[in-house]
Protein backbone atom coordinates (compact mmCIF):
# COMPACT_ATOMS: atom_id res chain seq x y z
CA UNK A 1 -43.18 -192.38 -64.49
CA UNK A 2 -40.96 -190.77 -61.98
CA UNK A 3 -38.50 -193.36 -59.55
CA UNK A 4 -40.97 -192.51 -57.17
CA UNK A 5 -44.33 -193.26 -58.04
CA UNK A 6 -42.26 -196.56 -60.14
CA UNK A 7 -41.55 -197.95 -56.76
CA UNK A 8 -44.78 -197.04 -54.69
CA UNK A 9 -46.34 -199.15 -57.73
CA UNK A 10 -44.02 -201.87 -57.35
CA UNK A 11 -44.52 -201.93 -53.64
CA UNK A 12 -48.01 -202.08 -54.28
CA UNK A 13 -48.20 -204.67 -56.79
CA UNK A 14 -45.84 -206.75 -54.15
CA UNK A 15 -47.65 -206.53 -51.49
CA UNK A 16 -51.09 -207.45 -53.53
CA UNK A 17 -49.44 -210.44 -55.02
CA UNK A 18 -47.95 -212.15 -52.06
CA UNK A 19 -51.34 -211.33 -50.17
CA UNK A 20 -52.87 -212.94 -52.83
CA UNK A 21 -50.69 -216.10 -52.86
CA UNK A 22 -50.32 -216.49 -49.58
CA UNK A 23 -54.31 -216.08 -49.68
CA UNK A 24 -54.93 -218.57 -52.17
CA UNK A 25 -52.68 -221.13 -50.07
CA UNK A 26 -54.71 -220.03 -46.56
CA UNK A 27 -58.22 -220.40 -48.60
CA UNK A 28 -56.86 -224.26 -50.05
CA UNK A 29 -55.99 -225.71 -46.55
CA UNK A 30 -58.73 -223.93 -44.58
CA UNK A 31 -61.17 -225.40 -47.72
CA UNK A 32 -59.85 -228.78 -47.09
CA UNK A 33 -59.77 -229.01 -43.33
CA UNK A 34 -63.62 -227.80 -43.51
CA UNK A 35 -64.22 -230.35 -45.83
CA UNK A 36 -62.63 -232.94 -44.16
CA UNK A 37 -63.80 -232.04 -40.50
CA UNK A 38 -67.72 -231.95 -43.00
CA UNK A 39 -66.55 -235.63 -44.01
CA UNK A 40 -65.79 -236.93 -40.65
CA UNK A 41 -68.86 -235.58 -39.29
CA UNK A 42 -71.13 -237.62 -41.41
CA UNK A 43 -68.93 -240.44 -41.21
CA UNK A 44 -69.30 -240.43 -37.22
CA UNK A 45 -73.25 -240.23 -37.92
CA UNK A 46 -73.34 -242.88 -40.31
CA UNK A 47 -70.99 -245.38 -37.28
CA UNK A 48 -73.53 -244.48 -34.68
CA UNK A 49 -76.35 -244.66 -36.91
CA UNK A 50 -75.41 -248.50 -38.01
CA UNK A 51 -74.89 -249.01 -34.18
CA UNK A 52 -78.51 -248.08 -33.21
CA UNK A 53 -79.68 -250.51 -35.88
CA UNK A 54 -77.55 -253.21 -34.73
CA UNK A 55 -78.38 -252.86 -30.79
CA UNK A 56 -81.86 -251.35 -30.74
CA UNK A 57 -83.70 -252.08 -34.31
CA UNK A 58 -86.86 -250.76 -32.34
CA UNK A 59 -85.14 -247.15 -31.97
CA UNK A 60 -84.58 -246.79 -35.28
CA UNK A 61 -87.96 -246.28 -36.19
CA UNK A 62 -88.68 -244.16 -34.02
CA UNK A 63 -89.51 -240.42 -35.18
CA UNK A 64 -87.00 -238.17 -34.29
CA UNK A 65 -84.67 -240.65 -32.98
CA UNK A 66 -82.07 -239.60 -36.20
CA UNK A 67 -82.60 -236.20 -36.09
CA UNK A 68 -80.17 -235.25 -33.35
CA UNK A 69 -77.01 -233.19 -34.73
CA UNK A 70 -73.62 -233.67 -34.11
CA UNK A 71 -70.98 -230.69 -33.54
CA UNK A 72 -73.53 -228.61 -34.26
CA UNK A 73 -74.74 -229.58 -37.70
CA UNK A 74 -77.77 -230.24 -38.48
CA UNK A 75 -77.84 -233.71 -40.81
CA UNK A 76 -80.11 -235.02 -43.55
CA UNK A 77 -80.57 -239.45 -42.41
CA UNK A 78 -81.86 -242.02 -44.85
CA UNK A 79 -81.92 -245.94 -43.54
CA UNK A 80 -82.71 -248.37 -46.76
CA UNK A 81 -82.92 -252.12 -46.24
CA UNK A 82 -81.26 -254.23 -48.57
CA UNK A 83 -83.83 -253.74 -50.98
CA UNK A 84 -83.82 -250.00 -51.23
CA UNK A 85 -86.98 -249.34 -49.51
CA UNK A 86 -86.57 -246.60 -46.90
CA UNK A 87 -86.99 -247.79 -43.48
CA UNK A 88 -86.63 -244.75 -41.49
CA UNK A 89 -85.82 -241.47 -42.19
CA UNK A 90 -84.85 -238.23 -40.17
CA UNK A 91 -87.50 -235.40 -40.05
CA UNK A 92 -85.35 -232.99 -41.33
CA UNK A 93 -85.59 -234.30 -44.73
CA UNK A 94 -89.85 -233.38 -44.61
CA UNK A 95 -90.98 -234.41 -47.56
CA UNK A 96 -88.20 -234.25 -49.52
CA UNK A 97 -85.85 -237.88 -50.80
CA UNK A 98 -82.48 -237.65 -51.21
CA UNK A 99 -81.42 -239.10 -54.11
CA UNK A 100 -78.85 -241.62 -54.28
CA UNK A 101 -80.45 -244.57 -55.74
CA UNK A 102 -77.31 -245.46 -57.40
CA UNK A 103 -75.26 -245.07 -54.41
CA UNK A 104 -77.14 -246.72 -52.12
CA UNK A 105 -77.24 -250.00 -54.61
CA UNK A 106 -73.26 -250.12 -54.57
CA UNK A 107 -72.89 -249.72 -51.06
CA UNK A 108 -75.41 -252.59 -50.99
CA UNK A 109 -73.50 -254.70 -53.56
CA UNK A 110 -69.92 -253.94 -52.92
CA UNK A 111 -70.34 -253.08 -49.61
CA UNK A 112 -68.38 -249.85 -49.90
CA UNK A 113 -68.60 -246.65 -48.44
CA UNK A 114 -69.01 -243.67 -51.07
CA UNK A 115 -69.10 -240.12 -50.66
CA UNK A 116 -70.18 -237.44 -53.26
CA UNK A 117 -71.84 -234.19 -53.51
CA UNK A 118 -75.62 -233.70 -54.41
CA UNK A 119 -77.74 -230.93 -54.55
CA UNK A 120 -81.59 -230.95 -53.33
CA UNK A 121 -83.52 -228.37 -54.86
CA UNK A 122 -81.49 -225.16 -54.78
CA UNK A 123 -79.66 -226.49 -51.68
CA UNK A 124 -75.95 -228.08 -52.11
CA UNK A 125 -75.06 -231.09 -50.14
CA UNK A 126 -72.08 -233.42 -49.14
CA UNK A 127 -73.15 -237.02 -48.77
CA UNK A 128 -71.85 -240.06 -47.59
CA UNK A 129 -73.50 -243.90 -48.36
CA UNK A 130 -72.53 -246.63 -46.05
CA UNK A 131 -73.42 -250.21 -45.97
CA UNK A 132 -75.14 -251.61 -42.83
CA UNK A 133 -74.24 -254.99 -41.12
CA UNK A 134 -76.70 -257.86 -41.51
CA UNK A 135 -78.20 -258.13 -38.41
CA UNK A 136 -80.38 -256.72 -36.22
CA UNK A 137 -83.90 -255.16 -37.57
CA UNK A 138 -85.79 -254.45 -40.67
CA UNK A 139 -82.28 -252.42 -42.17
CA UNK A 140 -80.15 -254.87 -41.62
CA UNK A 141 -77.67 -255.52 -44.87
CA UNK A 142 -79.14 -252.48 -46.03
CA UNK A 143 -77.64 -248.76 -45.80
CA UNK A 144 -77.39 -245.14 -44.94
CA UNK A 145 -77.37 -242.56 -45.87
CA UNK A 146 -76.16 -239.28 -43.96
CA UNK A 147 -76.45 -235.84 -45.97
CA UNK A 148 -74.94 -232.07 -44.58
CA UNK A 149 -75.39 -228.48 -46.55
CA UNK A 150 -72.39 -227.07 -47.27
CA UNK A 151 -74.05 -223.58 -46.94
CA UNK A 152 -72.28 -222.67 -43.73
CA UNK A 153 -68.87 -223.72 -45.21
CA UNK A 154 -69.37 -222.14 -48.21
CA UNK A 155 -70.15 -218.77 -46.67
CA UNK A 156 -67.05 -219.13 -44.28
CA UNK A 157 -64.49 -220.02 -47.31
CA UNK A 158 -66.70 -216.62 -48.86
CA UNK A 159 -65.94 -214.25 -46.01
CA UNK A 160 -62.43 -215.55 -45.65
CA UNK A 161 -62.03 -214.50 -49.55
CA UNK A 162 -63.53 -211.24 -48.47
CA UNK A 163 -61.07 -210.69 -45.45
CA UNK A 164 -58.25 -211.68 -47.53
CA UNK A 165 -59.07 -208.97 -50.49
CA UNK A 166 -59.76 -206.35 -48.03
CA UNK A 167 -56.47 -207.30 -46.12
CA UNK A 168 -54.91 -207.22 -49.43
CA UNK A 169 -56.16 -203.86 -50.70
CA UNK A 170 -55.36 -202.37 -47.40
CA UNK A 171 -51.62 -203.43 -47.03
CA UNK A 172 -50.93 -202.29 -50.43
CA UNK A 173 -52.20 -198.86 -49.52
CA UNK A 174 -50.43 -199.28 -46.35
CA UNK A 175 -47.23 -200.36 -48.58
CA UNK A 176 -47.54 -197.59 -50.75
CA UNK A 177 -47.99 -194.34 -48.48
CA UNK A 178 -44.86 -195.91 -46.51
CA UNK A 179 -43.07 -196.48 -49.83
CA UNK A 180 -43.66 -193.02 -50.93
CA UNK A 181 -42.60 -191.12 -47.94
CA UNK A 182 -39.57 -193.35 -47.41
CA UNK A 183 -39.15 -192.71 -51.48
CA UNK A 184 -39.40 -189.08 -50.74
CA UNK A 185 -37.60 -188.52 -47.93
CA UNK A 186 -34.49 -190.63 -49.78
CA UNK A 187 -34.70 -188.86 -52.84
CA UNK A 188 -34.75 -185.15 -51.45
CA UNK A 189 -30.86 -185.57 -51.56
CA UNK A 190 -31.10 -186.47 -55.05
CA UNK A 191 -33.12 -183.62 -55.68
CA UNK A 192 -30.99 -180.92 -54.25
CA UNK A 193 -27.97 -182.42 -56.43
CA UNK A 194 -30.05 -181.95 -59.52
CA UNK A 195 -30.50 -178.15 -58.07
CA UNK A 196 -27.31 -177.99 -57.94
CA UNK A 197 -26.40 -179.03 -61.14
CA UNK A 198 -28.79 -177.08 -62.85
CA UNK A 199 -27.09 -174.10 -61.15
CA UNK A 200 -23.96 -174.86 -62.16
CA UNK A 201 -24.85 -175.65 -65.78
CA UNK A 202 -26.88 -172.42 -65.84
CA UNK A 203 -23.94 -169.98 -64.38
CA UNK A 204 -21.45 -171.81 -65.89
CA UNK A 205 -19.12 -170.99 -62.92
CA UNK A 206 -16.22 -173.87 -62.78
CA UNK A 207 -15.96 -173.22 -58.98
CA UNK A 208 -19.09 -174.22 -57.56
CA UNK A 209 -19.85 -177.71 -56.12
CA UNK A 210 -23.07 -180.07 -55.32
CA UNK A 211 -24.28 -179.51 -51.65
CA UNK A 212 -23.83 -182.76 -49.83
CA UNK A 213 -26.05 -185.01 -47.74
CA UNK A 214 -26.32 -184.92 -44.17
CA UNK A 215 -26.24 -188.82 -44.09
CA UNK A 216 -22.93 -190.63 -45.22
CA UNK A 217 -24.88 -193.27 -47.44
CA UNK A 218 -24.65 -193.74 -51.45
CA UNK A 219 -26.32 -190.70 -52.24
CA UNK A 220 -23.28 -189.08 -50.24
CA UNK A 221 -21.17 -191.08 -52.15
CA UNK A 222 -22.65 -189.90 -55.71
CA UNK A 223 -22.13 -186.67 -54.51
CA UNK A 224 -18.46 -186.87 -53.11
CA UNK A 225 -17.84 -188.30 -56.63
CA UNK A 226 -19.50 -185.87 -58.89
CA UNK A 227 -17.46 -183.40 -56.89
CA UNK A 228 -14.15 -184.85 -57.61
CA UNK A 229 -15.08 -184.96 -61.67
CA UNK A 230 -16.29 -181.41 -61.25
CA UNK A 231 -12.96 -180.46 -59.25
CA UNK A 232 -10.91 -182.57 -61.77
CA UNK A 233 -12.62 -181.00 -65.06
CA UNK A 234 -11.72 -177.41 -63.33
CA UNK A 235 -8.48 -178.93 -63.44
CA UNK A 236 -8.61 -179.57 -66.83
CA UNK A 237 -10.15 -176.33 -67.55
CA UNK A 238 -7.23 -174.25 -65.58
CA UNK A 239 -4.71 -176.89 -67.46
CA UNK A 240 -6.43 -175.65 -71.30
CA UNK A 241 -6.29 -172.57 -70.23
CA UNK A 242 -2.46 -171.95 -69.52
CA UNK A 243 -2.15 -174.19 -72.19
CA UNK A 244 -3.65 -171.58 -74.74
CA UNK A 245 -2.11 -169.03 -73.05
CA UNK A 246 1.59 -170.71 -73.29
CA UNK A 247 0.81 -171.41 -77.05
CA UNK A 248 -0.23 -167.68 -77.74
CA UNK A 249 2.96 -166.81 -75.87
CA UNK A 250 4.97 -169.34 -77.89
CA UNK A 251 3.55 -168.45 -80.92
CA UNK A 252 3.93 -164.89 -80.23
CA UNK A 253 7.93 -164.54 -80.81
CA UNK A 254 8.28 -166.42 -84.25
CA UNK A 255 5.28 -164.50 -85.48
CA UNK A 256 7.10 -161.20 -84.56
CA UNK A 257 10.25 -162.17 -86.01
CA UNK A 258 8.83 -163.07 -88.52
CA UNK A 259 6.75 -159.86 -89.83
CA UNK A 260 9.65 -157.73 -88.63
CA UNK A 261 11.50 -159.44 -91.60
CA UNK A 262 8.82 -159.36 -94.04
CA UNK A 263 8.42 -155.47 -93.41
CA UNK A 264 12.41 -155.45 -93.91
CA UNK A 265 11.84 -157.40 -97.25
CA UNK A 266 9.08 -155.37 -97.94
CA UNK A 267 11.15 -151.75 -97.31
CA UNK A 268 14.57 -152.74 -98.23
CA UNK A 269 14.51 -155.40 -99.87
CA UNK A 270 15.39 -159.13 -99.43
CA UNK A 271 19.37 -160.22 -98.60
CA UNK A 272 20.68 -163.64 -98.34
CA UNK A 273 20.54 -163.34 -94.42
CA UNK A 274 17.28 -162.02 -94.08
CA UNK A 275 15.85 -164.79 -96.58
CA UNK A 276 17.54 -167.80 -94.38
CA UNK A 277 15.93 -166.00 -90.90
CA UNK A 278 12.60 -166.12 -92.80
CA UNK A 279 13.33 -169.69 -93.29
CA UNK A 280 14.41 -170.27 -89.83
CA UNK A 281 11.46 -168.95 -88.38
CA UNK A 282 8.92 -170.71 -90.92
CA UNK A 283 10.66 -173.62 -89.87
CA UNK A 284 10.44 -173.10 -86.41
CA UNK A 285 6.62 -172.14 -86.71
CA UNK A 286 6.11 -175.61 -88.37
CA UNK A 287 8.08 -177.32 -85.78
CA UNK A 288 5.28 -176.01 -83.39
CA UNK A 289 2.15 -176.65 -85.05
CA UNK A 290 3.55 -180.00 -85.36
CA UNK A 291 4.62 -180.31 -81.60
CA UNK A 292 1.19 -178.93 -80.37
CA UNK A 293 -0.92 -181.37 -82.91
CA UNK A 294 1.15 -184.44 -81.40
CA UNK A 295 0.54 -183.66 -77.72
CA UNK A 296 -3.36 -182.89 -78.47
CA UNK A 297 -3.62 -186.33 -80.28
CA UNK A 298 -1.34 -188.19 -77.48
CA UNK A 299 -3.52 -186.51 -74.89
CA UNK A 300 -6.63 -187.40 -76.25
CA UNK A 301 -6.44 -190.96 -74.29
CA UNK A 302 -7.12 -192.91 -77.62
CA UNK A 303 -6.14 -196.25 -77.26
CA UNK A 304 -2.86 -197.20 -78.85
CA UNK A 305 -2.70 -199.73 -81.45
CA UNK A 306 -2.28 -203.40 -81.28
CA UNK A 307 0.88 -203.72 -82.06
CA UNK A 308 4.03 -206.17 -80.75
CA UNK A 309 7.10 -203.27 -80.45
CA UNK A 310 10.30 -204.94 -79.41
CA UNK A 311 11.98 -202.31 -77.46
CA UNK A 312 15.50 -203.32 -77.46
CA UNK A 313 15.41 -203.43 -81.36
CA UNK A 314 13.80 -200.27 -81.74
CA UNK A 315 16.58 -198.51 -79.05
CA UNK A 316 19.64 -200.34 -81.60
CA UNK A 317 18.10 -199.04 -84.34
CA UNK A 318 18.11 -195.15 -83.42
CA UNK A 319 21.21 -195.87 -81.47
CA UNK A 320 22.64 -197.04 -84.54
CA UNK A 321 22.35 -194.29 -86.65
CA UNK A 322 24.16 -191.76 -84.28
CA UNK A 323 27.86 -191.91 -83.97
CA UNK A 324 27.74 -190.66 -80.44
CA UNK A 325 25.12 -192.76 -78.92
CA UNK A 326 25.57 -196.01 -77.11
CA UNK A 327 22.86 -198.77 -76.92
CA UNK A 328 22.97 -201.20 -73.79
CA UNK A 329 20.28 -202.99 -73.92
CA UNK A 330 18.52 -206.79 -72.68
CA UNK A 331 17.25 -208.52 -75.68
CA UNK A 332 13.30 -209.61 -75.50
CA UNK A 333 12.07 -206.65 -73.89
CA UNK A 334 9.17 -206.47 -75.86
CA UNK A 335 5.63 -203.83 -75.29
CA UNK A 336 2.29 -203.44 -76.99
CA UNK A 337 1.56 -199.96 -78.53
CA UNK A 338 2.53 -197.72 -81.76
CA UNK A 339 6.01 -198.17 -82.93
CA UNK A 340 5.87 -194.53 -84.43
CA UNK A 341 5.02 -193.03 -81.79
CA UNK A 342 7.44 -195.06 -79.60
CA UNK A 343 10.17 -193.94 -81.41
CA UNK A 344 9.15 -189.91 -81.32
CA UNK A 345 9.34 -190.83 -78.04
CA UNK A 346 12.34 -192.11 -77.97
CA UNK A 347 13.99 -189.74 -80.60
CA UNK A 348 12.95 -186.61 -78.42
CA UNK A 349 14.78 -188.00 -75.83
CA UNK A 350 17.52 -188.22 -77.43
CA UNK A 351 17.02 -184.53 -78.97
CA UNK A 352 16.74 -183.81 -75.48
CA UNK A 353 20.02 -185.19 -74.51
CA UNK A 354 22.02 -183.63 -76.97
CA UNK A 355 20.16 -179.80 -75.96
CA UNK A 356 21.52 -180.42 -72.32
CA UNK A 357 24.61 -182.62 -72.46
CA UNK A 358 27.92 -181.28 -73.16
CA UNK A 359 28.74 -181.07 -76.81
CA UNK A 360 31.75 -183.80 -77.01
CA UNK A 361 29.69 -186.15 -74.39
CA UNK A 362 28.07 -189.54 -75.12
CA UNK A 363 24.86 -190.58 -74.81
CA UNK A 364 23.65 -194.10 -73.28
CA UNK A 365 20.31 -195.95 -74.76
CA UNK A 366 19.63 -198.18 -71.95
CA UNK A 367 16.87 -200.77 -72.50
CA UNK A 368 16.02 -203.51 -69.16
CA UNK A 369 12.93 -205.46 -67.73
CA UNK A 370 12.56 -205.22 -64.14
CA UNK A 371 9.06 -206.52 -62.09
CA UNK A 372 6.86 -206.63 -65.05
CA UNK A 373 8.00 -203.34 -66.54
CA UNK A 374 9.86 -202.39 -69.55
CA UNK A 375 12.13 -199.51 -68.58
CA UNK A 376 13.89 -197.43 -71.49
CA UNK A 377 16.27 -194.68 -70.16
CA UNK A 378 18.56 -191.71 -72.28
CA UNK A 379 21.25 -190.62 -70.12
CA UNK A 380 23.83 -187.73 -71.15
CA UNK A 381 26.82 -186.67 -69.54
CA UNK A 382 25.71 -182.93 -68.74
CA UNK A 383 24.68 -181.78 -65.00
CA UNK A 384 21.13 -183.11 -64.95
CA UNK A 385 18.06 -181.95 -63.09
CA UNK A 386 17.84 -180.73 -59.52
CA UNK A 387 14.95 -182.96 -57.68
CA UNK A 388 12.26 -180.09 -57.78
CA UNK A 389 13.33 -179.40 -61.70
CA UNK A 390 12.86 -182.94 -62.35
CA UNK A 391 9.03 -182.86 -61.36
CA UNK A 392 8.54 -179.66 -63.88
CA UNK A 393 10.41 -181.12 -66.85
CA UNK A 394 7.54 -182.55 -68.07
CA UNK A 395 5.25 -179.98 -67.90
CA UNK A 396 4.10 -177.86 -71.70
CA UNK A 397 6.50 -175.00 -72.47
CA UNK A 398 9.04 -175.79 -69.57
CA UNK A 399 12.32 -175.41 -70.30
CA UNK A 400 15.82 -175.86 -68.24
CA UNK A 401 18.06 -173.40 -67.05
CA UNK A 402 20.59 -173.72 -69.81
CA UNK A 403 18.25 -174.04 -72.24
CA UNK A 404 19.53 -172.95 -75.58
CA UNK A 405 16.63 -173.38 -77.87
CA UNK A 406 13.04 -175.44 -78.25
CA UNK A 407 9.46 -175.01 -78.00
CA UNK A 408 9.42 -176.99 -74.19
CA UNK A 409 7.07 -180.01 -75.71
CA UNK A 410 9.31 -182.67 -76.42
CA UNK A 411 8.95 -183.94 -72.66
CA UNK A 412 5.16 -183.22 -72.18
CA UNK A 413 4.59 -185.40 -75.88
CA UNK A 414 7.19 -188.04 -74.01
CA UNK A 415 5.17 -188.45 -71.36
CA UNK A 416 1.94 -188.20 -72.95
CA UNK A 417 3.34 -191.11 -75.01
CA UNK A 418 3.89 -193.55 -72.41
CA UNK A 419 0.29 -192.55 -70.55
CA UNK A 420 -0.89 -193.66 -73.46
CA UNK A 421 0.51 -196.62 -73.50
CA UNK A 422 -0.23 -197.86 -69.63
CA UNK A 423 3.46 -196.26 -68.34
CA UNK A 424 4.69 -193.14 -67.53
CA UNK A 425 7.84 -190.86 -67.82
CA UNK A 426 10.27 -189.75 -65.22
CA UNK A 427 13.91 -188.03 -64.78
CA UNK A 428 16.70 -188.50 -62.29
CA UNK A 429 19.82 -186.49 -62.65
CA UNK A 430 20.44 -186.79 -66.37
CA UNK A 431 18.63 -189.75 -66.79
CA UNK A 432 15.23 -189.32 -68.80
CA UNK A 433 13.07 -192.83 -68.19
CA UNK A 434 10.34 -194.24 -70.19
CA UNK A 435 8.46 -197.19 -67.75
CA UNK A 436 5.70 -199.43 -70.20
CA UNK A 437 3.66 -202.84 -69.71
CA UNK A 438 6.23 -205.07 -70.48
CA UNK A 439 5.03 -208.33 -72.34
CA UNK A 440 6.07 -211.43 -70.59
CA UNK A 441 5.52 -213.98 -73.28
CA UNK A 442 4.86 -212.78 -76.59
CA UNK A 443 3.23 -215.88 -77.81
CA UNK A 444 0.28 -214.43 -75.95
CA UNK A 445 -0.47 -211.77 -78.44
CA UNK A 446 -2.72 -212.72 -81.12
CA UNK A 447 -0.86 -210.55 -83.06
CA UNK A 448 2.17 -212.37 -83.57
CA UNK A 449 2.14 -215.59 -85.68
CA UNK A 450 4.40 -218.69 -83.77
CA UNK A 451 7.06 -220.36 -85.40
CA UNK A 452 8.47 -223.42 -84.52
């Protein structure tokens, strides 16, 4: 089932079922306030009735003198003395007795008023039984009896059953046609973005976009944002695609080298020099395979591991091995993430720094916690970065103006590294910044077992 015809049936079957409860709850009070307005009817006969034999015992008996109707319904009158014998009776009845033998005895006895419902022949009647006073004629401490069909009220509950199925059927019809050309009319939007989409999937063309809505509602809103992921995986597209073709260019010159020696070897045979070129440009070709397979994994946006690094530790440790770096750094400055991949990190800084520094300079580990953040910076002593060159340092295969050697991916895996890892990476001067998550208390980390 389509959204639309799902909602023009769930309008439908809305509208039927609150017609029908609020139906059902109509038909209850209407059938009681009929019945009751029945009841107090025959109640009024029965009072004037027992007044008439009280004040004029003669009357009673006189034909026709109970047949008169009250409100407009015509009533069925018994008068019993206190025997049960009938005493007078209304014409109405003809020949017919109403039967409440029973009835009539316990209003005699208890002196109680009873009503019930009876049927006579195919005819259904309400009934009430009163007890008369004991005076005045022949019916005196006897009773009545006052009987009503409930044919008319039957038939009105009936037709208001009717009106309220009819009234049903027709507002859910009503409720439906509106629901489907609101439904229609609101999803025409949606339809011309699935045109759209299907175009683009079938032409495959990176440039194209979803047309948008005239009206700035959701649908506008879907579209605005299926336009930014299209614009952002062009991005992405454009970004893989000077990727590969800064690889293929990369690739290009040790590959050359290299089968310019090998046809040397091949013609002349191999020499000590050309053998350690050979190895020099093997080794560089390994370097980057191994630089590119990094940065794909680090870009990949898989989610580090769970694992306490303490960043002022790991900083000592690489500083330590190097006779011509210098660690400064505030103890307890601790991160979550990959300790292996923290410390490529931090080791191609510090490859970094000795590329561009000056060959006799020193090179500063800094390690500090500042507003939540864990900052680790690798400063050398050389010239640094002009502003604009400090925006392209990170980028693949960029490399500085006194760049000596290097495949220009030790930055971009840098940065890729703390992305990964909730930060980022940044330059100033010859300063080279890695910002993480800092963790404020490590006993928060379910990781880390607590000592006293």
């Amino acid at each position: 089932m389509t959204l639309r015809l799902r909602s023009v049936v769930a309008a439908a079957v809305g509208i039927v079922v609150a017609l029908v409860l609020g139906g059902a709850l109509v038909s209850v009070l209407v059938s009681r306030h009929l019945h009751h307005s029945l009841d107090h009817t025959l109640r009024q006969r029965a009072v004037q009735i027992a007044q008439l034999n009280a004040s004029a015992p003669a009357l009673l008996t006189t034909p026709g003198a109970l047949d008169s109707p009250v409100g407009g319904t015509q009533l069925l009158v018994e008068v019993v003395d206190r025997k049960g014998a009938i005493v007078a009776r209304s014409l109405s009845l003809g020949g017919r007795v109403l039967r409440t033998g029973p009835l009539v005895s316990a209003a005699i006895g208890d002196g109680a008023a009873t009503y019930t419902n009876d049927a006579l022949g195919t005819e259904q009647l309400r009934v009430y039984v009163a007890p008369l006073a004991d005076i005045g004629g022949p019916a005196r401490g006897g009773a009545v009896v006052v009987a009503a069909s409930t044919h008319d009220l039957d038939e009105t509950l009936a037709s208001l059953h009717l009106f309220v199925v009819l009234t049903g059927l027709a507002a859910a019809l009503l409720g439906a046609g509106a629901v489907a050309l609101l439904m229609g009319r609101a999803l025409e939007p949606l339809r011309r973005l699935a045109r759209g989409a299907a175009e683009i999937e079938r032409t495959g063309d990176p440039h194209r976009r979803l047309p948008l809505p005239q009206t700035r509602d959701e649908v506008a809103q879907l579209a605005d944002t299926l336009n930014e992921m299209l614009a952002s995986l062009e991005r992405s597209r454009e970004r893989e695609g000077r990727f590969l073709a800064d690889a293929s260019h990369e690739l290009r010159t040790p590959l050359t080298a290299l089968r310019g020696n090998v046809e040397y070897v091949a013609r002349r045979g191999a020499t000590p020099e050309v053998i350690a070129e050979l190895e020099r440009d093997a080794d560089r070709l390994a370097r980057l395979a191994d630089d590119l397979l990094v940065l794909s994994r680090e870009e990949s946006g898989e989610e580090p591991a769970e694992e306490i690094v303490d960043v002022a530790a790991l900083a000592t440790k690489l500083a330590g091995s190097e006779p011509d770096v210098e660690a400064v750094v505030e103890p307890g400055v601790r991160v979550r993430g990959e300790r292996a991949a923290l410390e490529r990190a931090v080791g191609n800084l510090l490859q970094n720094a000795r590329k561009y520094g000056p060959e006799e300079g020193r090179i500063t580990v800094t390690v500090a916690g500042r507003d939540g953040q864990a900052l680790l910076t690798v400063s050398d002593e050389g010239k640094g970065l002009q502003p604009y060159e400090a925006e392209q340092a990170f980028r693949r295969f960029w490399r500085g103006r006194n760049s000596r050697s290097g495949s220009g991916l030790g930055l971009p895996i840098v940065r890729a590294i703390a992305e990964r890892h909730g930060g980022r990476a940044y330059a100033e001067g010859s300063s080279f910044t890695i910002e993480l998550p800092r963790l404020s208390e490590i006993s928060q980390s379910p990781s880390v077992e607590r000592r006293p």
